[in-house]
PDB file of N, CA and C in Angstrom:
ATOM      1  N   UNK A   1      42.050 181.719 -69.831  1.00  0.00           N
ATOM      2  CA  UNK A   1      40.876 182.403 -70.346  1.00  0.00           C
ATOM      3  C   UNK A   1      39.846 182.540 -69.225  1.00  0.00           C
ATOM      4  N   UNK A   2      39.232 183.678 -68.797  1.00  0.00           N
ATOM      5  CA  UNK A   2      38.019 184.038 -68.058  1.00  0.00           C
ATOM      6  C   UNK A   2      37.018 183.834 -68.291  1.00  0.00           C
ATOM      7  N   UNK A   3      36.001 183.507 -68.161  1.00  0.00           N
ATOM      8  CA  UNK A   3      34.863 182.764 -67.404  1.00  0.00           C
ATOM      9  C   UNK A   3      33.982 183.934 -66.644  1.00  0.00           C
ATOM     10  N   UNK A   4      32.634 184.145 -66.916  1.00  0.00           N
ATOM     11  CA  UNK A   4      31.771 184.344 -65.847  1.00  0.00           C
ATOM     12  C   UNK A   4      31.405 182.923 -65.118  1.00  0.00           C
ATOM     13  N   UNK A   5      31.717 182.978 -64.048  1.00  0.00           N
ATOM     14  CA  UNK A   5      31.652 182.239 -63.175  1.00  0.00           C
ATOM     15  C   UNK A   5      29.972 182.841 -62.039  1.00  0.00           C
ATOM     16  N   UNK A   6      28.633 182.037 -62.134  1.00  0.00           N
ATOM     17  CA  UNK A   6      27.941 182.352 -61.248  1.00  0.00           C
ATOM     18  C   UNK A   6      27.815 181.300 -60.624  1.00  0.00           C
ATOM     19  N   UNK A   7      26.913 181.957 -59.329  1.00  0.00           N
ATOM     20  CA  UNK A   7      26.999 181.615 -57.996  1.00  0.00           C
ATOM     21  C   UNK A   7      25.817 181.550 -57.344  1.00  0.00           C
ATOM     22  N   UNK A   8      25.456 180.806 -57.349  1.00  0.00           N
ATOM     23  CA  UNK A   8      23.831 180.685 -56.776  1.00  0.00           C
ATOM     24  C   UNK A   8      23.390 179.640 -55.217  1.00  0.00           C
ATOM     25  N   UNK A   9      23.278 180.706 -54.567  1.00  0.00           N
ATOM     26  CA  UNK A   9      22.800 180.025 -52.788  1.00  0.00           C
ATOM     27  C   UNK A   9      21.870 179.100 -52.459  1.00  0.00           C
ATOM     28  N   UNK A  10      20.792 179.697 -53.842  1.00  0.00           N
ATOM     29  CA  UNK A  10      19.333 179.045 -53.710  1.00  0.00           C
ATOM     30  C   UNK A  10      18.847 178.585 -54.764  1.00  0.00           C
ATOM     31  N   UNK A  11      18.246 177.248 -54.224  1.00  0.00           N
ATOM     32  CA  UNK A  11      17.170 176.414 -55.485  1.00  0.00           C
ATOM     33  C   UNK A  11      16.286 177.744 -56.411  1.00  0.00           C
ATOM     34  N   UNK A  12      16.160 178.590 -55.419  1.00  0.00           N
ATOM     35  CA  UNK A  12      14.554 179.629 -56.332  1.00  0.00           C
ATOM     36  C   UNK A  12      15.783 180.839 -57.138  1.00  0.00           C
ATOM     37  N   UNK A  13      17.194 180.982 -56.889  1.00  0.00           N
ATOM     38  CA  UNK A  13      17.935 181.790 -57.223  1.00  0.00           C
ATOM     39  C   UNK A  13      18.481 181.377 -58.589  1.00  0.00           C
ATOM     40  N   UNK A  14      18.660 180.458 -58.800  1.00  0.00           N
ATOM     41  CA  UNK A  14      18.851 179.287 -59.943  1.00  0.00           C
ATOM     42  C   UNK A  14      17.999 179.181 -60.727  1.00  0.00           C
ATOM     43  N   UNK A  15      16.495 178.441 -60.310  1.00  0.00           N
ATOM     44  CA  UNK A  15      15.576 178.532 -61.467  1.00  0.00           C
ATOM     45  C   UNK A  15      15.390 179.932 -61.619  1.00  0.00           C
ATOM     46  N   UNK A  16      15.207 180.878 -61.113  1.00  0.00           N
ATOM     47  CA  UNK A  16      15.433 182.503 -62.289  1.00  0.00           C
ATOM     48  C   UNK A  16      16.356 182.364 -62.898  1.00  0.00           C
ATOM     49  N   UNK A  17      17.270 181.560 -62.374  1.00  0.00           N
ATOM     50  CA  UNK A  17      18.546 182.347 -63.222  1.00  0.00           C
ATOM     51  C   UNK A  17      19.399 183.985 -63.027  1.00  0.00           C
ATOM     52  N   UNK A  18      19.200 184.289 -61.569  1.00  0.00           N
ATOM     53  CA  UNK A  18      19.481 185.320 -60.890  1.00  0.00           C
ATOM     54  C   UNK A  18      20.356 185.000 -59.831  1.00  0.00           C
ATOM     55  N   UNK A  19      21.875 184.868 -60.654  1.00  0.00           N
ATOM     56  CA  UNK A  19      23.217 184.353 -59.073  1.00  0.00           C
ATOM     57  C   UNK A  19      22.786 185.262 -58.540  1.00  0.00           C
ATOM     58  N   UNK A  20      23.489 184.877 -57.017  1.00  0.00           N
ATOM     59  CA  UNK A  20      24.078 185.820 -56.175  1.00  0.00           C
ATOM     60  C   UNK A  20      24.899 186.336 -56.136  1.00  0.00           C
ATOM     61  N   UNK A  21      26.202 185.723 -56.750  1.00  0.00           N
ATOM     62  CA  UNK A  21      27.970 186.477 -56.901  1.00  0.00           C
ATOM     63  C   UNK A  21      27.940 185.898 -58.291  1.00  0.00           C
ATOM     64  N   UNK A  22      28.531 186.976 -59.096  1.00  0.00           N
ATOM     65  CA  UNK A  22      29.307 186.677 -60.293  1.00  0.00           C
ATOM     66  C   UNK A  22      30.425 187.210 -60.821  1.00  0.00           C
ATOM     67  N   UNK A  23      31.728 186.066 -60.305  1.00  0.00           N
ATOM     68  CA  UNK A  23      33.334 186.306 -60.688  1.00  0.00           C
ATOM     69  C   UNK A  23      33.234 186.119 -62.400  1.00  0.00           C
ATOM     70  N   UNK A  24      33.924 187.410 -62.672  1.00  0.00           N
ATOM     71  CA  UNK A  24      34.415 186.798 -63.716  1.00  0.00           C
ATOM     72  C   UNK A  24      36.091 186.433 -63.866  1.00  0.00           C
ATOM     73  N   UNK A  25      36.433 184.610 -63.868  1.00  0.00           N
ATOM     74  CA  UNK A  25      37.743 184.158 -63.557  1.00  0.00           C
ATOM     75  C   UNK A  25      38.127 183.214 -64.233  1.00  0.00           C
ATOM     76  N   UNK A  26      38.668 181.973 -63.895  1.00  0.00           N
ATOM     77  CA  UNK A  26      39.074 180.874 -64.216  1.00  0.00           C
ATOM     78  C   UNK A  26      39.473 179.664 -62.786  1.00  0.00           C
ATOM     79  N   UNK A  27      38.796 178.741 -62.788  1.00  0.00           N
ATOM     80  CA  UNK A  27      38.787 177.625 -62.071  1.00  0.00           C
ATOM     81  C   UNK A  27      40.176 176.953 -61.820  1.00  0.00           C
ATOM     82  N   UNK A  28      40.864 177.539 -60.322  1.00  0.00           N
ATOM     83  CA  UNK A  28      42.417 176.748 -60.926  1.00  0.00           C
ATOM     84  C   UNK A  28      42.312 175.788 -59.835  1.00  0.00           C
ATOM     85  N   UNK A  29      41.685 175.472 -59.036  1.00  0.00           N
ATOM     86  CA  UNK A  29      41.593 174.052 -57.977  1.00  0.00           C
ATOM     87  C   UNK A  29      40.383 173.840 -58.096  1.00  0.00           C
ATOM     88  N   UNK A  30      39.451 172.540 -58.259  1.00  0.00           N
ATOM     89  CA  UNK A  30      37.831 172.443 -57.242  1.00  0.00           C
ATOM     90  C   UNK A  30      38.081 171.067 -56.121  1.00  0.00           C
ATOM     91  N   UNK A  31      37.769 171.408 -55.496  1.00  0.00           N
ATOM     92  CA  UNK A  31      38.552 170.355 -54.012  1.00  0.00           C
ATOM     93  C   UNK A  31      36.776 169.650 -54.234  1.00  0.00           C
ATOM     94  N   UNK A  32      36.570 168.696 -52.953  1.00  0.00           N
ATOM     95  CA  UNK A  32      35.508 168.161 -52.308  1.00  0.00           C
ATOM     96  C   UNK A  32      34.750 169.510 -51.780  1.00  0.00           C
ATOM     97  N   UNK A  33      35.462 169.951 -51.037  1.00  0.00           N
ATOM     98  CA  UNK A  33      34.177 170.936 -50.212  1.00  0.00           C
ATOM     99  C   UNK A  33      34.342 172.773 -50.752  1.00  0.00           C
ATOM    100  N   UNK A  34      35.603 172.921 -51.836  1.00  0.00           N
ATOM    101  CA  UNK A  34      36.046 174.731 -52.109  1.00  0.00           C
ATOM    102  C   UNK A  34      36.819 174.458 -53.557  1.00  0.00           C
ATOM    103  N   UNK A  35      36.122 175.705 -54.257  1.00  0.00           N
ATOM    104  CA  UNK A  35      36.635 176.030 -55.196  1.00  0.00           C
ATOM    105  C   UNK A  35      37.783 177.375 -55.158  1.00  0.00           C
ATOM    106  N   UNK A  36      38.975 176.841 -55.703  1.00  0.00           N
ATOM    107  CA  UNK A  36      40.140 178.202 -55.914  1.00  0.00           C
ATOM    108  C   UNK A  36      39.555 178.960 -57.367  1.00  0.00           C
ATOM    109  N   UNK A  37      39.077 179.792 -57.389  1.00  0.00           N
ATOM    110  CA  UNK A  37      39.169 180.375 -58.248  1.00  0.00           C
ATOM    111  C   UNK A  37      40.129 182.072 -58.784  1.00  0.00           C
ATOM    112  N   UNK A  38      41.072 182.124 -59.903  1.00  0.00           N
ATOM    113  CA  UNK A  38      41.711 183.145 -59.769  1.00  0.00           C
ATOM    114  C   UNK A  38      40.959 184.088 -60.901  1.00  0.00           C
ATOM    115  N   UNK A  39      40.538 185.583 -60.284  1.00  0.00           N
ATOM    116  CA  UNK A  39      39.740 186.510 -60.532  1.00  0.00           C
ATOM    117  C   UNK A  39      40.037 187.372 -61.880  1.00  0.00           C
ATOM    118  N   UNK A  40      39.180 188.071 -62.637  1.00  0.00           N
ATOM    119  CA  UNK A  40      40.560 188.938 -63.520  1.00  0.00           C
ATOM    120  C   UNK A  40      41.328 189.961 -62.881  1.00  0.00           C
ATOM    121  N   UNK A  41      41.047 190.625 -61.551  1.00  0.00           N
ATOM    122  CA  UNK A  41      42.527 190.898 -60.998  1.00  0.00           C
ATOM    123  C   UNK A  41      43.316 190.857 -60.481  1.00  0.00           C
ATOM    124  N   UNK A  42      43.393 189.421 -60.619  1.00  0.00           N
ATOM    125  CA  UNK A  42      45.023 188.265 -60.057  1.00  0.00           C
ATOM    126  C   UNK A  42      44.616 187.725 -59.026  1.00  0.00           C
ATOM    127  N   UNK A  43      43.603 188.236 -58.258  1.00  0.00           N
ATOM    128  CA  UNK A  43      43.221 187.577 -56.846  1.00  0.00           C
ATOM    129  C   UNK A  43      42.750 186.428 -56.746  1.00  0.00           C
ATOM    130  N   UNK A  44      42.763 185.432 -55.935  1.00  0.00           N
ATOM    131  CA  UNK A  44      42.139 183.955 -55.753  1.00  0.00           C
ATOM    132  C   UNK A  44      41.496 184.158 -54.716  1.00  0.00           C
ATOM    133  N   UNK A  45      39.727 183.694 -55.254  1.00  0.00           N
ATOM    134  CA  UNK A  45      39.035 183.844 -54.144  1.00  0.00           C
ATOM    135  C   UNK A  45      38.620 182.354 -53.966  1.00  0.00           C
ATOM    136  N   UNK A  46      38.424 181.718 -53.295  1.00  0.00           N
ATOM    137  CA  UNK A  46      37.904 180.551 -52.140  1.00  0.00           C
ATOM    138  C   UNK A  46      37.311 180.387 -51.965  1.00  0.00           C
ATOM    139  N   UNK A  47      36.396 179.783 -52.808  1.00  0.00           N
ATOM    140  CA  UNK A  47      34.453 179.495 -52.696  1.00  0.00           C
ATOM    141  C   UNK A  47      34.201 177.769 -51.524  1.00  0.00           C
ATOM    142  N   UNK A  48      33.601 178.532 -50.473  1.00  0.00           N
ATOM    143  CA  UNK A  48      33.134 177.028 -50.047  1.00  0.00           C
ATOM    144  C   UNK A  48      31.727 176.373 -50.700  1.00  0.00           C
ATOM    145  N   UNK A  49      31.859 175.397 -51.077  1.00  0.00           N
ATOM    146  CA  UNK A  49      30.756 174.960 -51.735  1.00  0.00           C
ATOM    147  C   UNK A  49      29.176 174.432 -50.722  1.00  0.00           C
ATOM    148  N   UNK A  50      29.890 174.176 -49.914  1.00  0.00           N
ATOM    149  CA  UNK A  50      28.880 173.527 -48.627  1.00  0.00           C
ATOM    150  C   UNK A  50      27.619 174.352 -48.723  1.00  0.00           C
ATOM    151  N   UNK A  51      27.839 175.868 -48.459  1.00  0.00           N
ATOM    152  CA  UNK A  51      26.078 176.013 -48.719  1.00  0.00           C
ATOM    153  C   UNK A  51      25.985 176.497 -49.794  1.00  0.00           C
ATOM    154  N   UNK A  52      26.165 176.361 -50.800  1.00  0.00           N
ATOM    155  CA  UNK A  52      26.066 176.925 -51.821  1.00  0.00           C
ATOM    156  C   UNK A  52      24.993 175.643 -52.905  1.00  0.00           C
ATOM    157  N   UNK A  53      23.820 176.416 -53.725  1.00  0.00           N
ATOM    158  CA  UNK A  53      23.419 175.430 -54.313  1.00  0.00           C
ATOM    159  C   UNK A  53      23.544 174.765 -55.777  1.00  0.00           C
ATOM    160  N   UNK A  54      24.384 176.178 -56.615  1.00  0.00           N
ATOM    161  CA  UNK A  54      24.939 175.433 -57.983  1.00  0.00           C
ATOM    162  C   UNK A  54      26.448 176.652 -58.190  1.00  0.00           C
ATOM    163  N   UNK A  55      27.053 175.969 -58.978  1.00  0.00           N
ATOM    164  CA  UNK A  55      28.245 177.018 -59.338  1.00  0.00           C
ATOM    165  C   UNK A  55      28.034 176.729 -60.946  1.00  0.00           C
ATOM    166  N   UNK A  56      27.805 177.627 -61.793  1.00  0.00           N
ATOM    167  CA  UNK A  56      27.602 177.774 -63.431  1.00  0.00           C
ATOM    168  C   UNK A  56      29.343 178.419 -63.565  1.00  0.00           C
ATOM    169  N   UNK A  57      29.365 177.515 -64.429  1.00  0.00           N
ATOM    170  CA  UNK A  57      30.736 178.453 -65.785  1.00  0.00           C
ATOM    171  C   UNK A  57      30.837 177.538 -66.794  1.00  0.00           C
TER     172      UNK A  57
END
């Protein structure tokens, strides 16, 4: 099942509540430092988490 998945860089991007990227997917790895996520069209994209400041789904 898919998921909007957002993506937010910044503390001030977050409290709006205005991601920066929003997959809509499903979470099939979250490591220490990257998330696998597979997309709705089949693709797996590779989120590094390092600068990133929240991931919502």
């Amino acid at each position: 099942m898919f998921k909007e998945i957002n993506i937010y860089i910044t503390f001030d991007s977050w409290m709006k509540e205005e991601p920066d990227a929003v997959i809509k997917g499903a979470i099939k790895f979250k490591g220490e430092s990257h998330l696998e996520i597979q997309d709705e069209n089949g693709y797996t994209q590779i989120i590094n988490l390092n600068k990133l400041y929240a991931v919502v789904y």
